[in-house]
PDB file of N, CA and C in Angstrom:
ATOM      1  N   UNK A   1      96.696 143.410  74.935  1.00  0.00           N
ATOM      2  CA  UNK A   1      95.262 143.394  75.093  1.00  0.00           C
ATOM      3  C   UNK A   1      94.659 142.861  73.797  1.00  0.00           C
ATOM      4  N   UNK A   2      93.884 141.892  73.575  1.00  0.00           N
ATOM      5  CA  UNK A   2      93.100 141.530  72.741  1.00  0.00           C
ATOM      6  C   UNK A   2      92.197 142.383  72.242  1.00  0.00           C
ATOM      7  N   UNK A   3      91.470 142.009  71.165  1.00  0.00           N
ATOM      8  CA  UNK A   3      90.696 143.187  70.419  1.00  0.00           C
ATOM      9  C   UNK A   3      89.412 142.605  70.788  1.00  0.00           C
ATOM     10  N   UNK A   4      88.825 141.717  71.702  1.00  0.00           N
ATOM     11  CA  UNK A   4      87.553 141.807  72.215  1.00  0.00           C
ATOM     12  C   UNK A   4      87.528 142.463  73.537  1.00  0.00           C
ATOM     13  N   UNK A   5      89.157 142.363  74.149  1.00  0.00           N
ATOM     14  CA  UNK A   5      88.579 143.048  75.577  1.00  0.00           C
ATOM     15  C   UNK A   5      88.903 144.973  75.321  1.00  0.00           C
ATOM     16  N   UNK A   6      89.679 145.277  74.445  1.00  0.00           N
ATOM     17  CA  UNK A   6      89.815 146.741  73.682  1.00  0.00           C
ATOM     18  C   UNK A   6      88.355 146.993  74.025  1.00  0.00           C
ATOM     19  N   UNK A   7      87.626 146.131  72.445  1.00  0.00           N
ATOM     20  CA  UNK A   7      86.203 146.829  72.556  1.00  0.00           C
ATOM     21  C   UNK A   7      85.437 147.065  73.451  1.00  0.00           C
ATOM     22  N   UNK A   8      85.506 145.674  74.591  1.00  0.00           N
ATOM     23  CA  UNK A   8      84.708 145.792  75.789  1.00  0.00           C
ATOM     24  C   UNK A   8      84.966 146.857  76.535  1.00  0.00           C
ATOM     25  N   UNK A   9      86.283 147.970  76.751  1.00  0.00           N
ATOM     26  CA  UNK A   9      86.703 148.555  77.215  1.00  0.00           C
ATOM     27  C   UNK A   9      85.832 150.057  76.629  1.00  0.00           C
ATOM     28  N   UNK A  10      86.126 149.794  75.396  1.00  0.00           N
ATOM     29  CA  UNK A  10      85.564 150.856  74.698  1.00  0.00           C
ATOM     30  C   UNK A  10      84.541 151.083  74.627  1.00  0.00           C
ATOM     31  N   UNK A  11      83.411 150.015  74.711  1.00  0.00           N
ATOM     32  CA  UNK A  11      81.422 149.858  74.901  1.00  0.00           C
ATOM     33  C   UNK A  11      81.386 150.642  76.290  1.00  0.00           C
ATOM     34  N   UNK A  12      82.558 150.235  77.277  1.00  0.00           N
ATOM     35  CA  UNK A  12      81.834 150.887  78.528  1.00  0.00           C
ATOM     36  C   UNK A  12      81.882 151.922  78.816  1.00  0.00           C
ATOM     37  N   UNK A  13      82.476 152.999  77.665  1.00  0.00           N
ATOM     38  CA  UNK A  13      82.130 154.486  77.898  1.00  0.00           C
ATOM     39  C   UNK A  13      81.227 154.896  77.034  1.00  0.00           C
ATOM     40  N   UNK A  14      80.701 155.581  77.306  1.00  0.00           N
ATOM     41  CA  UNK A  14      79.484 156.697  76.381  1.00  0.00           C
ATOM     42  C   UNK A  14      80.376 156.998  75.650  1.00  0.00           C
ATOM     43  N   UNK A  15      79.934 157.328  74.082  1.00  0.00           N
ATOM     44  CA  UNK A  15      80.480 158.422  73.031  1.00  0.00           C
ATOM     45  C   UNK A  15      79.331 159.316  73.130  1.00  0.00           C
ATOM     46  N   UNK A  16      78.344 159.313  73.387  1.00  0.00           N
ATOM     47  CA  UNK A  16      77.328 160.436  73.264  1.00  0.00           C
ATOM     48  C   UNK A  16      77.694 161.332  74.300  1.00  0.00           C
ATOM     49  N   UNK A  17      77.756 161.274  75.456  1.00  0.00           N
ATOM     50  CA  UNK A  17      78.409 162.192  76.406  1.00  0.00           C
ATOM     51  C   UNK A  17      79.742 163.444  76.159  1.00  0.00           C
ATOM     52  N   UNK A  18      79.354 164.642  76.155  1.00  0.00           N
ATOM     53  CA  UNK A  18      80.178 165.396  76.066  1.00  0.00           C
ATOM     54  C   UNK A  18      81.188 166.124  77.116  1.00  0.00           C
ATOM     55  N   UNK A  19      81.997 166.377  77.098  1.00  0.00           N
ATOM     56  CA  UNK A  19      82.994 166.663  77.470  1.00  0.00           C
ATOM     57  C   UNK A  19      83.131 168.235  77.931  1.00  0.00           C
ATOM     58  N   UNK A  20      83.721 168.706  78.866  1.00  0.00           N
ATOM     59  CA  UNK A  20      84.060 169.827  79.286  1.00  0.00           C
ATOM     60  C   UNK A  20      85.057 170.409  78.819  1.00  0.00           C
ATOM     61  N   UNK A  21      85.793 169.277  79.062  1.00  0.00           N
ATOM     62  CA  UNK A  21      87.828 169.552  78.787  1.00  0.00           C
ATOM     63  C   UNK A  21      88.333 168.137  78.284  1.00  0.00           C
ATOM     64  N   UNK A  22      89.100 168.119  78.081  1.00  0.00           N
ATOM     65  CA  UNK A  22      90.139 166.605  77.368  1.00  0.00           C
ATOM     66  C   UNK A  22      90.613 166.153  78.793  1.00  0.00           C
ATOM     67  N   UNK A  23      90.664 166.810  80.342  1.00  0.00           N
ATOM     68  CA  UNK A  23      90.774 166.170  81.039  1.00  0.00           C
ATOM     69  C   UNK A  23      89.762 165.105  81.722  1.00  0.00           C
ATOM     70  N   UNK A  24      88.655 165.549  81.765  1.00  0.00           N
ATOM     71  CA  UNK A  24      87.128 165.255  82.391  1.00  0.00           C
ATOM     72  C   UNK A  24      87.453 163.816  81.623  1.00  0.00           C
ATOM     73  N   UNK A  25      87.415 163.597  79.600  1.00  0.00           N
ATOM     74  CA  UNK A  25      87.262 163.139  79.170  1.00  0.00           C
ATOM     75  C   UNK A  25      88.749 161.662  79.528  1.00  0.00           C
ATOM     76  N   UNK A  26      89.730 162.098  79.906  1.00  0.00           N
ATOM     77  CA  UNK A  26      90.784 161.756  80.103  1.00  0.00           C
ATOM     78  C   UNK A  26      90.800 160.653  81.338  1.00  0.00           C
ATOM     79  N   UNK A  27      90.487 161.284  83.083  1.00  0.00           N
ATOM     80  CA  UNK A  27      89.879 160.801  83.866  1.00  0.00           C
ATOM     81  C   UNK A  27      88.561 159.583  83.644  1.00  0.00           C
ATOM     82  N   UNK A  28      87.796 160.262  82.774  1.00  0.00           N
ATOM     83  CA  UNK A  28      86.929 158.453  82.621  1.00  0.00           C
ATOM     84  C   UNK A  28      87.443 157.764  82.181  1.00  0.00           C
ATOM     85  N   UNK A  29      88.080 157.972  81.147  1.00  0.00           N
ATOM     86  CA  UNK A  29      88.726 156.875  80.167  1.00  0.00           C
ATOM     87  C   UNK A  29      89.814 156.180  81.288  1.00  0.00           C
ATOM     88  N   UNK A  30      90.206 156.709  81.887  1.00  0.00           N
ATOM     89  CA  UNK A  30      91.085 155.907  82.933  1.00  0.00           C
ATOM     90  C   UNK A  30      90.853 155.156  84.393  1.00  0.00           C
ATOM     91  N   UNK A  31      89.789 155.481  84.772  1.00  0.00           N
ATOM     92  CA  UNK A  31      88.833 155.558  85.944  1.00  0.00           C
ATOM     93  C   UNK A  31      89.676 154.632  86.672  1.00  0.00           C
ATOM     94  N   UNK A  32      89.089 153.956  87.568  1.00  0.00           N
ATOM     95  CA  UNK A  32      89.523 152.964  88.448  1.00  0.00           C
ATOM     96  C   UNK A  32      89.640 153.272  89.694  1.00  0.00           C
ATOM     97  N   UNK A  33      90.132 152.974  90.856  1.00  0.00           N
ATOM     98  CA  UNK A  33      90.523 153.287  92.055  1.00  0.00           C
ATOM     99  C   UNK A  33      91.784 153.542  92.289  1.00  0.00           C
ATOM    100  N   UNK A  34      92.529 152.441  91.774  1.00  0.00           N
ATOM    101  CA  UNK A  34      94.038 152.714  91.978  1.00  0.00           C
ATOM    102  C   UNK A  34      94.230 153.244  90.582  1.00  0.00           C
ATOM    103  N   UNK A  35      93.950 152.819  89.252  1.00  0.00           N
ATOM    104  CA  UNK A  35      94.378 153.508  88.133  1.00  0.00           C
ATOM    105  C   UNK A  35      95.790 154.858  88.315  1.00  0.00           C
ATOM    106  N   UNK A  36      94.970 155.784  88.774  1.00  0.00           N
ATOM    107  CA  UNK A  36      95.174 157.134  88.801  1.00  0.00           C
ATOM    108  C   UNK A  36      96.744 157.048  89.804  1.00  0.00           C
ATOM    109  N   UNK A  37      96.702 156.602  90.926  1.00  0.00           N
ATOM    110  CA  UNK A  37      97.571 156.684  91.957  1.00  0.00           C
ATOM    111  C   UNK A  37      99.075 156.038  91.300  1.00  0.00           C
ATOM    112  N   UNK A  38      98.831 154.549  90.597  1.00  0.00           N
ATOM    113  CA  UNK A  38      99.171 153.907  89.879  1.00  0.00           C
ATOM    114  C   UNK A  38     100.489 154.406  88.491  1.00  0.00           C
ATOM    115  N   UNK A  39      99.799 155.296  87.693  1.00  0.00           N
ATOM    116  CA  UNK A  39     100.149 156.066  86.871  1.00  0.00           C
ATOM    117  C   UNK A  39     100.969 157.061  87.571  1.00  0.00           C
ATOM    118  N   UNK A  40     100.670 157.384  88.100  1.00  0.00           N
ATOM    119  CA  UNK A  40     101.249 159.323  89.173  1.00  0.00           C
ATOM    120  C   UNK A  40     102.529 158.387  89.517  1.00  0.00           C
ATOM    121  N   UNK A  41     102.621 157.302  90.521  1.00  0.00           N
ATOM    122  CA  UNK A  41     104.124 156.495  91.164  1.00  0.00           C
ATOM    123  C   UNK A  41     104.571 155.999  89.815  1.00  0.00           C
ATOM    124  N   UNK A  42     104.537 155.610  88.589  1.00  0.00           N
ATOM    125  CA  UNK A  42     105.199 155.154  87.554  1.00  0.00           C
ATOM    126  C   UNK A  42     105.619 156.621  86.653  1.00  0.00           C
ATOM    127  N   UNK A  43     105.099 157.679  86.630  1.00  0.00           N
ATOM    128  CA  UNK A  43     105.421 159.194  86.158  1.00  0.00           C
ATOM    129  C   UNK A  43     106.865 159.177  87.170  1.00  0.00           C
ATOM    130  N   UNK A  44     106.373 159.197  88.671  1.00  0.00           N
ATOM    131  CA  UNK A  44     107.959 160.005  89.035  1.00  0.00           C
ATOM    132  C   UNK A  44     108.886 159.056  89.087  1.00  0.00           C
ATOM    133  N   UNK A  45     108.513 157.692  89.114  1.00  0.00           N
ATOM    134  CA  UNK A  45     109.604 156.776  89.637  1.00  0.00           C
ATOM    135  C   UNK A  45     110.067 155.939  87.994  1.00  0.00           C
ATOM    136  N   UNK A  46     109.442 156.073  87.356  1.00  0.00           N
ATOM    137  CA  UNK A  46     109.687 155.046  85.998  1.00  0.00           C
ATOM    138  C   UNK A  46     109.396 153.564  86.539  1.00  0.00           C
ATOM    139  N   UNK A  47     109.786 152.743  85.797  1.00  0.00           N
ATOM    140  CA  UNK A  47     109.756 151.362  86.261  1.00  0.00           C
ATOM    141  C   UNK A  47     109.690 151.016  87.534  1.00  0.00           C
ATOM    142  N   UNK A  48     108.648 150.533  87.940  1.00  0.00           N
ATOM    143  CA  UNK A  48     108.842 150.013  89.805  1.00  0.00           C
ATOM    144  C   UNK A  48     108.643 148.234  89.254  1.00  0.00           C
ATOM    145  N   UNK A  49     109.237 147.487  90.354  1.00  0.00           N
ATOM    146  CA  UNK A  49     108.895 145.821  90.755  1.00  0.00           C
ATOM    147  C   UNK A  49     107.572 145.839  91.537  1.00  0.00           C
ATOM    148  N   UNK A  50     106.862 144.947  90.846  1.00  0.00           N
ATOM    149  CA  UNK A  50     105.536 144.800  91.936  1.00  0.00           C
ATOM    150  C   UNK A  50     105.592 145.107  93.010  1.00  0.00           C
ATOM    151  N   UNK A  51     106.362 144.310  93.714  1.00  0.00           N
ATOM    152  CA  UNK A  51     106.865 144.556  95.063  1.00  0.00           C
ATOM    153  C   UNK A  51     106.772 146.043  96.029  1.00  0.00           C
ATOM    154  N   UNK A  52     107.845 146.649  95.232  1.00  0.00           N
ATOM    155  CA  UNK A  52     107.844 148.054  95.404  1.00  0.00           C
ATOM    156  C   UNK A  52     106.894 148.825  95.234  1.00  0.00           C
ATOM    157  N   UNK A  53     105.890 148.637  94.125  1.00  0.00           N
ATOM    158  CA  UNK A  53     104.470 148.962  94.185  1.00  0.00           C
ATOM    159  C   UNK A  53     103.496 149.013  95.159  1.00  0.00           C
ATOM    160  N   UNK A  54     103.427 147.511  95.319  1.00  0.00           N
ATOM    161  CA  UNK A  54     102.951 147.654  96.498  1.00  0.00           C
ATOM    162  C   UNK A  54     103.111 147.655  97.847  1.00  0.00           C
ATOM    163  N   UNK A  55     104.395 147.920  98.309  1.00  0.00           N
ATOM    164  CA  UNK A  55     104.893 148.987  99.814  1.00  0.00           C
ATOM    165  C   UNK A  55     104.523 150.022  98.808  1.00  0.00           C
ATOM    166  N   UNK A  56     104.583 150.547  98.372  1.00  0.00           N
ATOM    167  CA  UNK A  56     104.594 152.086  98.261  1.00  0.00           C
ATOM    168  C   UNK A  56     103.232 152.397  98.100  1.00  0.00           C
ATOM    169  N   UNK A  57     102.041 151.955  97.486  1.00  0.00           N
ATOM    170  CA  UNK A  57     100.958 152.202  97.620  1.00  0.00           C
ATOM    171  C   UNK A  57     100.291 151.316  98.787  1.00  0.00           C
ATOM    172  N   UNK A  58     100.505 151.185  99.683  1.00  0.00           N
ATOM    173  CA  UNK A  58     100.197 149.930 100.758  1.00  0.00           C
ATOM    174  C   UNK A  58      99.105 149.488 101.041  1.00  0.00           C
ATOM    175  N   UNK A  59      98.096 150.415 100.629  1.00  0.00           N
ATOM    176  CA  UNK A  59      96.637 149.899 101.488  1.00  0.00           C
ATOM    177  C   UNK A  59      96.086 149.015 100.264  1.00  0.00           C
ATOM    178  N   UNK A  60      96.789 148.736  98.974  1.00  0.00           N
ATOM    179  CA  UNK A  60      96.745 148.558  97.885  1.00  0.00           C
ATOM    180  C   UNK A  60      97.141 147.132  98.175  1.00  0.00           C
ATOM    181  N   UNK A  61      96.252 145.757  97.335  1.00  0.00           N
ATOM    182  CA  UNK A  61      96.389 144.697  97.670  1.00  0.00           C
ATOM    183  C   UNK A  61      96.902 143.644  95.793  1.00  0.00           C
ATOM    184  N   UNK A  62      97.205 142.808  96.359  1.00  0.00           N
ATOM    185  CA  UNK A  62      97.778 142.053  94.680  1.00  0.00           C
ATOM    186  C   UNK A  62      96.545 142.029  93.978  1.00  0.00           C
ATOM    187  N   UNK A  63      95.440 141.590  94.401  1.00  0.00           N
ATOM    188  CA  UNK A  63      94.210 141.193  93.883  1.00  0.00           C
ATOM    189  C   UNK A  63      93.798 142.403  93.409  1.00  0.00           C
ATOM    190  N   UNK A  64      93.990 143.896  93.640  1.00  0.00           N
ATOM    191  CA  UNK A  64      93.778 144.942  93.479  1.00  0.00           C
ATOM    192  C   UNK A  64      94.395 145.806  92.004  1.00  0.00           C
ATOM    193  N   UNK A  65      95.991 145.266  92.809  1.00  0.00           N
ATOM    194  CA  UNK A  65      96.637 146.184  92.027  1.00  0.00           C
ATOM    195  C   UNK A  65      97.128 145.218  90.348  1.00  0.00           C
ATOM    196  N   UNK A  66      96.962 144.134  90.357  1.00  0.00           N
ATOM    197  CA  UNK A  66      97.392 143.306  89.155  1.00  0.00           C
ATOM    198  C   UNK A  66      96.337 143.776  87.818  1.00  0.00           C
ATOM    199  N   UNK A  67      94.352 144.604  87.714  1.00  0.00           N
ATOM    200  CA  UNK A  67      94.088 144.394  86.871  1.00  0.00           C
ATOM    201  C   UNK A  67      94.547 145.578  86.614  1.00  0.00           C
ATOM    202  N   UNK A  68      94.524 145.944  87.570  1.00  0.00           N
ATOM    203  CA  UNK A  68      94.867 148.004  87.582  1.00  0.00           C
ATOM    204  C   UNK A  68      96.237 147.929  86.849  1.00  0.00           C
ATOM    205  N   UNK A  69      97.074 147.529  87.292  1.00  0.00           N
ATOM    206  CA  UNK A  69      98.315 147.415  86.054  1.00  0.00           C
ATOM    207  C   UNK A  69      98.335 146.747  84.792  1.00  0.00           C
ATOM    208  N   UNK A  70      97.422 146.089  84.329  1.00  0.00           N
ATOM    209  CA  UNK A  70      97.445 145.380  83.249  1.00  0.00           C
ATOM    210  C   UNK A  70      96.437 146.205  82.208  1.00  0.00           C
ATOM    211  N   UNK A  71      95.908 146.929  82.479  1.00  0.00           N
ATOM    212  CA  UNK A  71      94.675 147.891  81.826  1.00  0.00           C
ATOM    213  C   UNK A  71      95.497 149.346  82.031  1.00  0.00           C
ATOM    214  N   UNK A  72      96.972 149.625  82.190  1.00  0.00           N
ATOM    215  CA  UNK A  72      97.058 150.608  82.797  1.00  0.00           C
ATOM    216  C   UNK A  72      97.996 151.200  81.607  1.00  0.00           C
TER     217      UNK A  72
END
């Protein structure tokens, strides 16, 4: 990741906004649609092939799942 799209990443959350828990705070910082689902199948499975990614998350499309893995 380059250090202009870092920052851009980083402008688009509030720092003034406070936090409940380190999870609340955890969840934005990760947001996305697939993000989350994304992460959880690479926790139990380790390394997947695109491919396998997407059969396994199916309703999940390339155009979808490529920024979601690259920000992930």
């Amino acid at each position: 990741m380059t250090l202009e799209a870092d920052k851009a990443n980083t402008d688009a959350i509030s720092h003034d906004k406070k936090y409940h828990n380190p999870t609340e705070a955890t969840l934005e910082r990760i947001g996305g649609k697939w993000k989350t689902a994304i992460l959880c199948l690479l926790a139990e499975q380790g390394a997947v092939r695109n491919g396998e990614l997407l059969r396994t998350l199916s309703p999940i499309t390339q155009k979808n799942a490529h920024p979601a893995v690259k920000r992930a």
